[in-house]
Protein backbone atom coordinates (compact mmCIF):
# COMPACT_ATOMS: atom_id res chain seq x y z
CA UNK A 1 104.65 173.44 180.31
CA UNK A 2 107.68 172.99 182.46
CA UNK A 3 111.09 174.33 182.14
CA UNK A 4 113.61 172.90 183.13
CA UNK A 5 116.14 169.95 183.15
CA UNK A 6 114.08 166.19 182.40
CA UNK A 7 115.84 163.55 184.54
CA UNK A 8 115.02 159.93 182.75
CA UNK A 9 115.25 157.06 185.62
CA UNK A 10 116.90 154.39 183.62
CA UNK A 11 116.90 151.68 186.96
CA UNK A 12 114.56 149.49 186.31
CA UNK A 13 113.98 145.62 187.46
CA UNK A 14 112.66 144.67 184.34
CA UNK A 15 115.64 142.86 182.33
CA UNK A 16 115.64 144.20 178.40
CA UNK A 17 114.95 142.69 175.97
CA UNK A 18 116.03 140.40 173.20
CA UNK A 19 116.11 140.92 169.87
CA UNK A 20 117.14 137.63 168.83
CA UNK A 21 114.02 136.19 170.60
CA UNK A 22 111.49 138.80 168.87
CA UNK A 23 108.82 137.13 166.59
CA UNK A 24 109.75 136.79 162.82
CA UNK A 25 108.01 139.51 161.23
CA UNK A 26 104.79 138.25 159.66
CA UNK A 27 105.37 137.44 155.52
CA UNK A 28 102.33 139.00 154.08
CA UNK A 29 103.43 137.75 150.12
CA UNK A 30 101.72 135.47 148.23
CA UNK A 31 101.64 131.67 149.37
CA UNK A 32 104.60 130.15 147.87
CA UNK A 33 103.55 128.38 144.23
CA UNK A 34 100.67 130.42 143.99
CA UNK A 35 102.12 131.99 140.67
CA UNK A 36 102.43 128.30 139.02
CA UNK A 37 98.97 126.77 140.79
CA UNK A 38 97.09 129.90 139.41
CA UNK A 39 98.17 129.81 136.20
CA UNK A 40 97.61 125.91 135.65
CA UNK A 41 93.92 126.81 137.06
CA UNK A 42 93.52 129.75 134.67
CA UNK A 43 94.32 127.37 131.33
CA UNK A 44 92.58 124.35 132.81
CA UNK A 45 89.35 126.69 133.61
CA UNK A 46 86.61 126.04 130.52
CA UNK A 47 85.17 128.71 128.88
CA UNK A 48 81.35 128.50 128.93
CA UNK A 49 78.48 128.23 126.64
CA UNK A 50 77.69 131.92 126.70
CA UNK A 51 81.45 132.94 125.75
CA UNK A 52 82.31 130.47 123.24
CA UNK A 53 78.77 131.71 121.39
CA UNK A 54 79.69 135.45 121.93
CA UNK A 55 83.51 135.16 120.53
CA UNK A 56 82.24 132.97 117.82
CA UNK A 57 79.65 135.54 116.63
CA UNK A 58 82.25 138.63 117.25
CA UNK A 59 85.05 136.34 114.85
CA UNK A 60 82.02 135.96 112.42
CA UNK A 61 80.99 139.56 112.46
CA UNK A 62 84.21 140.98 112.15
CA UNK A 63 85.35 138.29 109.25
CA UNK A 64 82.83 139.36 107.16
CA UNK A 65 83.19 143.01 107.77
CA UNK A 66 86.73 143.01 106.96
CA UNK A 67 85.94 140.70 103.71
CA UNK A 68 83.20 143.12 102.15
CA UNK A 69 85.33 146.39 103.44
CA UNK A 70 88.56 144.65 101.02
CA UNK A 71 86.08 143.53 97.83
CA UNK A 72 84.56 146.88 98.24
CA UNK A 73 88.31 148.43 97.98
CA UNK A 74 89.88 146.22 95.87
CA UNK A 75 86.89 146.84 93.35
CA UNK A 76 86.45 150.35 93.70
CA UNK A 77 89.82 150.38 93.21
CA UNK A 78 89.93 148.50 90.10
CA UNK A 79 87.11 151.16 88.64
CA UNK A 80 89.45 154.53 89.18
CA UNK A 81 93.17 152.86 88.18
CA UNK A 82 92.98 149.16 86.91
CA UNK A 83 96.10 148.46 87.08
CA UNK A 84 97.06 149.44 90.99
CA UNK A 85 93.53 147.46 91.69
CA UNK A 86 94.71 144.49 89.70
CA UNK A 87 98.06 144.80 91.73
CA UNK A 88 96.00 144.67 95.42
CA UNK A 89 93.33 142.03 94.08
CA UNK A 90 96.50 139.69 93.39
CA UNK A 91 97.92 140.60 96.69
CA UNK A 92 94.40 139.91 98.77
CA UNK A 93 94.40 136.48 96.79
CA UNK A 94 97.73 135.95 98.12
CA UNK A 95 96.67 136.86 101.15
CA UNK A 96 93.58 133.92 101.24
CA UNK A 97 95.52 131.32 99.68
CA UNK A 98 98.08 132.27 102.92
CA UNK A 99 95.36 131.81 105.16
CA UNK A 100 93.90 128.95 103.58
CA UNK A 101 97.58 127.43 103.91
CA UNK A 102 97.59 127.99 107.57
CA UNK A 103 94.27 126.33 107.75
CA UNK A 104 95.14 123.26 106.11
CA UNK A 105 98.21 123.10 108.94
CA UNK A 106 96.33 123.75 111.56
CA UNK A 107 93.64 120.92 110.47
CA UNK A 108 96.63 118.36 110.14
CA UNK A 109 98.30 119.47 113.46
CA UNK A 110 94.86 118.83 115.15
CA UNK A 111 94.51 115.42 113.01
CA UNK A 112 98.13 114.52 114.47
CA UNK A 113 97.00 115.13 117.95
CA UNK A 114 94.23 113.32 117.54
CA UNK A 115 96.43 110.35 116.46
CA UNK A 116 98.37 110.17 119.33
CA UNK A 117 94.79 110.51 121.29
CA UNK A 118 93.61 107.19 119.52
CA UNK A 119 96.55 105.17 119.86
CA UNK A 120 96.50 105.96 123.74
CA UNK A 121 93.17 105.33 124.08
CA UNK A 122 93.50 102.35 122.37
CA UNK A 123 96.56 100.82 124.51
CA UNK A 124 94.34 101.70 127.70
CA UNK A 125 92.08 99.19 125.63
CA UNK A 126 94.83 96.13 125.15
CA UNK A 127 95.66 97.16 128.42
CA UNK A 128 92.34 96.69 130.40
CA UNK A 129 91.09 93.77 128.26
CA UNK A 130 94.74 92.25 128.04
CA UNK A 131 93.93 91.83 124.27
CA UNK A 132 97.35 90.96 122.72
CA UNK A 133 95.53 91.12 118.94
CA UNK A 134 94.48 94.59 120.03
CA UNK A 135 97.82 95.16 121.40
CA UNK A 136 99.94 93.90 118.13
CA UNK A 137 97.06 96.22 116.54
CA UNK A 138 98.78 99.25 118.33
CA UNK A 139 102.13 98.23 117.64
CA UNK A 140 101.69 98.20 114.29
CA UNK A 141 99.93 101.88 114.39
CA UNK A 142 102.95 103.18 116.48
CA UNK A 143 105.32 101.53 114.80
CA UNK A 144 103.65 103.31 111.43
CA UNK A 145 103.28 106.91 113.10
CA UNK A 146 106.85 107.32 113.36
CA UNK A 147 107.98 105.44 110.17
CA UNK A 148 109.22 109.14 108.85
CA UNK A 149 111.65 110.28 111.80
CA UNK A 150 114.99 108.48 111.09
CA UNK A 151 115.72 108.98 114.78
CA UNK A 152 113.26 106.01 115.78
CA UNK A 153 114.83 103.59 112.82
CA UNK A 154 116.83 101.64 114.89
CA UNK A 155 114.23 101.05 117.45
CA UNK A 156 111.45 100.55 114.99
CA UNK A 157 113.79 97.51 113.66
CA UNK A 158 114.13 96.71 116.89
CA UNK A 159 110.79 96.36 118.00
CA UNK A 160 109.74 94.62 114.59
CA UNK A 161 112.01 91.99 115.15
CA UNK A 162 111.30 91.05 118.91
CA UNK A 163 107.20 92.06 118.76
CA UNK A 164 106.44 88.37 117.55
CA UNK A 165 107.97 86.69 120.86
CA UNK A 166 105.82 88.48 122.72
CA UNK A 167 102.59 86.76 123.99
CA UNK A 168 101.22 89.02 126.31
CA UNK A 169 99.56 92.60 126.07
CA UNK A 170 101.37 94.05 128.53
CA UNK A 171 104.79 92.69 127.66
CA UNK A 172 104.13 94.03 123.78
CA UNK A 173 103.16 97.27 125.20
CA UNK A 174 106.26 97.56 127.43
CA UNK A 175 108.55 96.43 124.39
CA UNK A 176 107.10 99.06 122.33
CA UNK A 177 108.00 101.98 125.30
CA UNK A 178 111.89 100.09 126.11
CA UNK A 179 112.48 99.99 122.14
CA UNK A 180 110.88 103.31 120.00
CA UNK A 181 109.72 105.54 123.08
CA UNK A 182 112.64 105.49 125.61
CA UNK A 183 114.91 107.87 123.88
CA UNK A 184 112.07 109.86 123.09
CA UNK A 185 111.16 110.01 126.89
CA UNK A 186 114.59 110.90 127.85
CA UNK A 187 114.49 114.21 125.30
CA UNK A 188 111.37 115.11 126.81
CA UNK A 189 112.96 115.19 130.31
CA UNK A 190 115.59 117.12 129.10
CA UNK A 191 113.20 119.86 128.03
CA UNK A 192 111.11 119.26 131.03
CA UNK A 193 114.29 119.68 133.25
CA UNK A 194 115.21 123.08 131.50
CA UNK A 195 111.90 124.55 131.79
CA UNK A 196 111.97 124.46 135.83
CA UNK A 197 115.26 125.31 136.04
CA UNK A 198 114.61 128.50 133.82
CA UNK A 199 110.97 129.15 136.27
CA UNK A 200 112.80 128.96 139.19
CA UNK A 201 115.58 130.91 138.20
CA UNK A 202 113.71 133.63 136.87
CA UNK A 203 111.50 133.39 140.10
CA UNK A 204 114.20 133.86 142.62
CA UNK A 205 116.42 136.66 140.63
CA UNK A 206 114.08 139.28 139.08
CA UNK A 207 111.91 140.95 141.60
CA UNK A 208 109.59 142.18 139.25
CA UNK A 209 105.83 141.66 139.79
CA UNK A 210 104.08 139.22 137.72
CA UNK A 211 107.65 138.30 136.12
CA UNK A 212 107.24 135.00 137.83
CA UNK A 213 103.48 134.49 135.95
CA UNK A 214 104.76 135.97 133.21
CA UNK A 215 107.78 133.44 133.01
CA UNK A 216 106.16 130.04 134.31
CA UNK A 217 103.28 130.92 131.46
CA UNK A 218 105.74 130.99 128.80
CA UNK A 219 108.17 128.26 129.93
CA UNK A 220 105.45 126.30 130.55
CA UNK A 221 104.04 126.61 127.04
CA UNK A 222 107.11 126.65 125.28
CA UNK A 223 107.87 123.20 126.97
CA UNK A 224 104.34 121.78 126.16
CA UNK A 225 105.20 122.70 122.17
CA UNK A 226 108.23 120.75 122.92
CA UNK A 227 107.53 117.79 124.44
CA UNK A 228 104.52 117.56 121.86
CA UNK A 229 107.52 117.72 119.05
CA UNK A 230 109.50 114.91 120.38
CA UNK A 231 106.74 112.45 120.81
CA UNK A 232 105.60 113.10 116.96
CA UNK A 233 102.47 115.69 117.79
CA UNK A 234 103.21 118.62 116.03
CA UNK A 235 100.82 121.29 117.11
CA UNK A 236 99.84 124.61 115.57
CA UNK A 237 98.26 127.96 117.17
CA UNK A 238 94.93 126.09 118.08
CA UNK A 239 96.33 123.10 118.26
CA UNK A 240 98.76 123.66 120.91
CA UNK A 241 96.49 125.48 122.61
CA UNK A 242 94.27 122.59 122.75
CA UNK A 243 97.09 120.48 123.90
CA UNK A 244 97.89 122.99 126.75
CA UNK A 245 94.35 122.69 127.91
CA UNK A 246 94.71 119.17 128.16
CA UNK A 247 97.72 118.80 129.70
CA UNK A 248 96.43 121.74 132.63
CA UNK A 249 92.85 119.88 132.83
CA UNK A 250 94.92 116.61 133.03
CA UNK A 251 97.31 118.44 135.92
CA UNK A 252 94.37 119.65 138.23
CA UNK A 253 92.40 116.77 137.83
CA UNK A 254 95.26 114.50 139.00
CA UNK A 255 95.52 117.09 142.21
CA UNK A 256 99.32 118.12 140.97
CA UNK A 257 99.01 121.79 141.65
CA UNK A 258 100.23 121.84 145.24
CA UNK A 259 103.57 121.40 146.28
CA UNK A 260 105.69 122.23 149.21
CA UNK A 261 108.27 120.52 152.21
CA UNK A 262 106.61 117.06 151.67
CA UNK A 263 108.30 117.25 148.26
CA UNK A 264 111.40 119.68 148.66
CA UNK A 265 112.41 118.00 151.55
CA UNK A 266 113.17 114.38 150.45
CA UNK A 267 115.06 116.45 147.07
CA UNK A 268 116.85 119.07 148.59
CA UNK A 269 117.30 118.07 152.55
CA UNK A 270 115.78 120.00 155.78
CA UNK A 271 113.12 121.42 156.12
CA UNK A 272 113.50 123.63 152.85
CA UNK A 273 110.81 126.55 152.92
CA UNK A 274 111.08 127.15 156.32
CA UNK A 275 115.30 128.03 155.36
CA UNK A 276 115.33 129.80 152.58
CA UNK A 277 114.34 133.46 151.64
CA UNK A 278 110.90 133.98 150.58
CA UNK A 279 111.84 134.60 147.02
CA UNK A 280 114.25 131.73 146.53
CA UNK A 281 112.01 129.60 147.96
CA UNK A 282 109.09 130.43 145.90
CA UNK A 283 111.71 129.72 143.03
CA UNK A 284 112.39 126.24 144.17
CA UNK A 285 108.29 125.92 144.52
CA UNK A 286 107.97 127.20 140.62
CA UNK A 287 110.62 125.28 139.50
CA UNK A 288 109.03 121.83 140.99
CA UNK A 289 105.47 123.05 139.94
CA UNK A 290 106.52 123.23 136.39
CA UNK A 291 108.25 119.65 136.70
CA UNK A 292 104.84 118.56 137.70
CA UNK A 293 103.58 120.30 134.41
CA UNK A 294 105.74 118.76 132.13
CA UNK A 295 105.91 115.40 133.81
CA UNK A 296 101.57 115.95 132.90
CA UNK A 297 102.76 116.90 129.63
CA UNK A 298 104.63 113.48 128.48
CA UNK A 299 101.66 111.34 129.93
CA UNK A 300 99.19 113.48 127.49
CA UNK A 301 101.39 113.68 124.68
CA UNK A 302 102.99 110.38 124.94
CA UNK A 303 101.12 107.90 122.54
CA UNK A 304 101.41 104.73 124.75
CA UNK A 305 100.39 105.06 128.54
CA UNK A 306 103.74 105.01 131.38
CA UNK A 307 104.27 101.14 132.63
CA UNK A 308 104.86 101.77 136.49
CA UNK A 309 108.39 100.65 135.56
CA UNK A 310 108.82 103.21 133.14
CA UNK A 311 106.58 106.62 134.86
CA UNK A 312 109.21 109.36 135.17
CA UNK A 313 109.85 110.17 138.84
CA UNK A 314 108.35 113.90 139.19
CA UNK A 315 111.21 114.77 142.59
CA UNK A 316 113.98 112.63 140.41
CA UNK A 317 113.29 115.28 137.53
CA UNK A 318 113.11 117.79 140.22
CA UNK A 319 116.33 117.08 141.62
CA UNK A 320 117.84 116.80 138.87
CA UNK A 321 116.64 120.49 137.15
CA UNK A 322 117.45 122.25 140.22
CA UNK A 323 120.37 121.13 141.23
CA UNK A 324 123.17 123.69 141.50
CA UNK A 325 120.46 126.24 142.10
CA UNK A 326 120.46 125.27 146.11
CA UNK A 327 122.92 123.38 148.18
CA UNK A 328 123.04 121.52 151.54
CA UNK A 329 124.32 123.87 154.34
């Protein structure tokens, strides 16, 4: 090994170079929306045959285990002290008539969303055929269905009073959504405007992994309940579960769980993704995925079918829920 001063030639022809015009360092994340496209494909995916027989069986098993294990107690019970066993027979009694309680809801919430299922199916009907018997048919029926909310009065008078001028299927149909379901639509983009605001916000602040899952999930599902409220189907634990099947199913099927500049761009200006930090511009991509979920949520939940005049604008509800969070340069 030499000893020794080391003399470094720093002349050199070769000019040095620029940092500015390095290439960007490669992003290895995950593809922007892939949080909100993976969870609509998760709910939208169907069990099979094999799984809905095995957790049916395992519910069946274990329900009658735990219903032998308490008569076994409760009686056994009643032989050593009566009146302790009389005391927990009374309370597991309680405890059925509870559960038989939360059936009973459950079996109406599903009835309700079946309901709004028939009348939709039944406008489609009117609508195809352009049956205006069929369609005063579902006028009546809506008109009915929300005969108990006092927040529809005015527009059930309404529509009463101006349904008999109406000679055509369509027109009936589209007095029916102007008079009872616009305010009702309006709530529902309310809800559906706070939801993506609250996903994309969440998305671009809080680093954490999976919060962004975690957080379109329950946004998303909170905001199904919702918009299920304000159009008059009140769902329970399996019923709203249903309903968030059908509104994912209804989401993928249409092809709404891709978004990116061709929808940013004409909202926000520029040529958005390619601008923005990788985390606020997943945000932004979150926030207009779950626009795209609730905007699937009003068309399943909504008992008459959108009119073209009347379809909420998915990048006008966009625009509108994340406005604030980004602004023009």
């Amino acid at each position: 090994m030499a000893k020794g001063p080391v003399l470094i030639d720093l002349e050199t022809d070769e000019p040095p170079a620029d940092v500015a015009k390095a290439p960007p360092v490669p992003d290895i994340a995950q593809p922007q929306g892939q949080a909100m496209q993976g969870a609509a494909r998760l709910a939208a995916r169907r069990p099979s045959a094999l799984a809905r027989w095995f957790w049916g069986l395992a519910l069946a098993v274990i329900g009658a285990a735990v219903s032998v294990a308490a008569w076994d107690f409760a009686t056994s019970l009643v032989a050593r002290t009566p009146f302790l066993g009389w005391i927990v027979t009374g309370l597991i009694a309680a405890l059925v008539l509870v559960a038989l309680m939360i059936a009973i809801r459950e079996l109406a919430a599903l009835g309700r969303l079946s309901r709004v299922d028939g009348l939709r199916r039944a406008a489609d009907a009117a609508l195809a055929e352009d049956d205006l018997a069929q369609a005063r048919a579902v006028t009546n029926r809506i008109i009915a269905f929300y005969k108990g909310r006092e927040d529809t009065r005015w527009g059930r008078e309404r529509l009463t009073e101006r349904m008999a001028d109406q000679f055509d299927a369509s027109a009936l149909l589209e007095l029916a959504e102007v008079e009872l379901l616009a305010p009702l639509d309006e709530a529902a983009s309310r809800e559906v405007e706070a939801a993506a605001r609250q996903v994309a916000t969440v998305t671009a602040l809080v680093p954490l992994a999976l919060a962004d899952v975690i957080t379109a999930l329950a946004a998303s599902l909170r905001m199904i309940r919702r918009v299920a409220e304000i159009y008059g189907g009140r769902a329970g634990t399996l019923g709203g579960w249903r309903l968030t099947r059908s509104v994912f199913v209804h989401l993928v099927a249409t092809g709404a769980v891709a978004v990116g500049d061709d929808l940013l761009e004409p909202v926000l200006g520029g040529s958005v993704l390619s601008k923005l930090s990788r985390r606020f511009g997943e945000g932004l991509v979150n926030g207009a995925l779950s626009a795209r979920v609730g905007v699937a949520a009003m068309e399943v939940c909504r008992p008459l079918p959108f009119s073209d005049r009347h379809k909420p604008s998915t990048r006008g509800i966009i625009k509108r829920a994340l406005q604030g969070l980004f602004s023009k340069g």
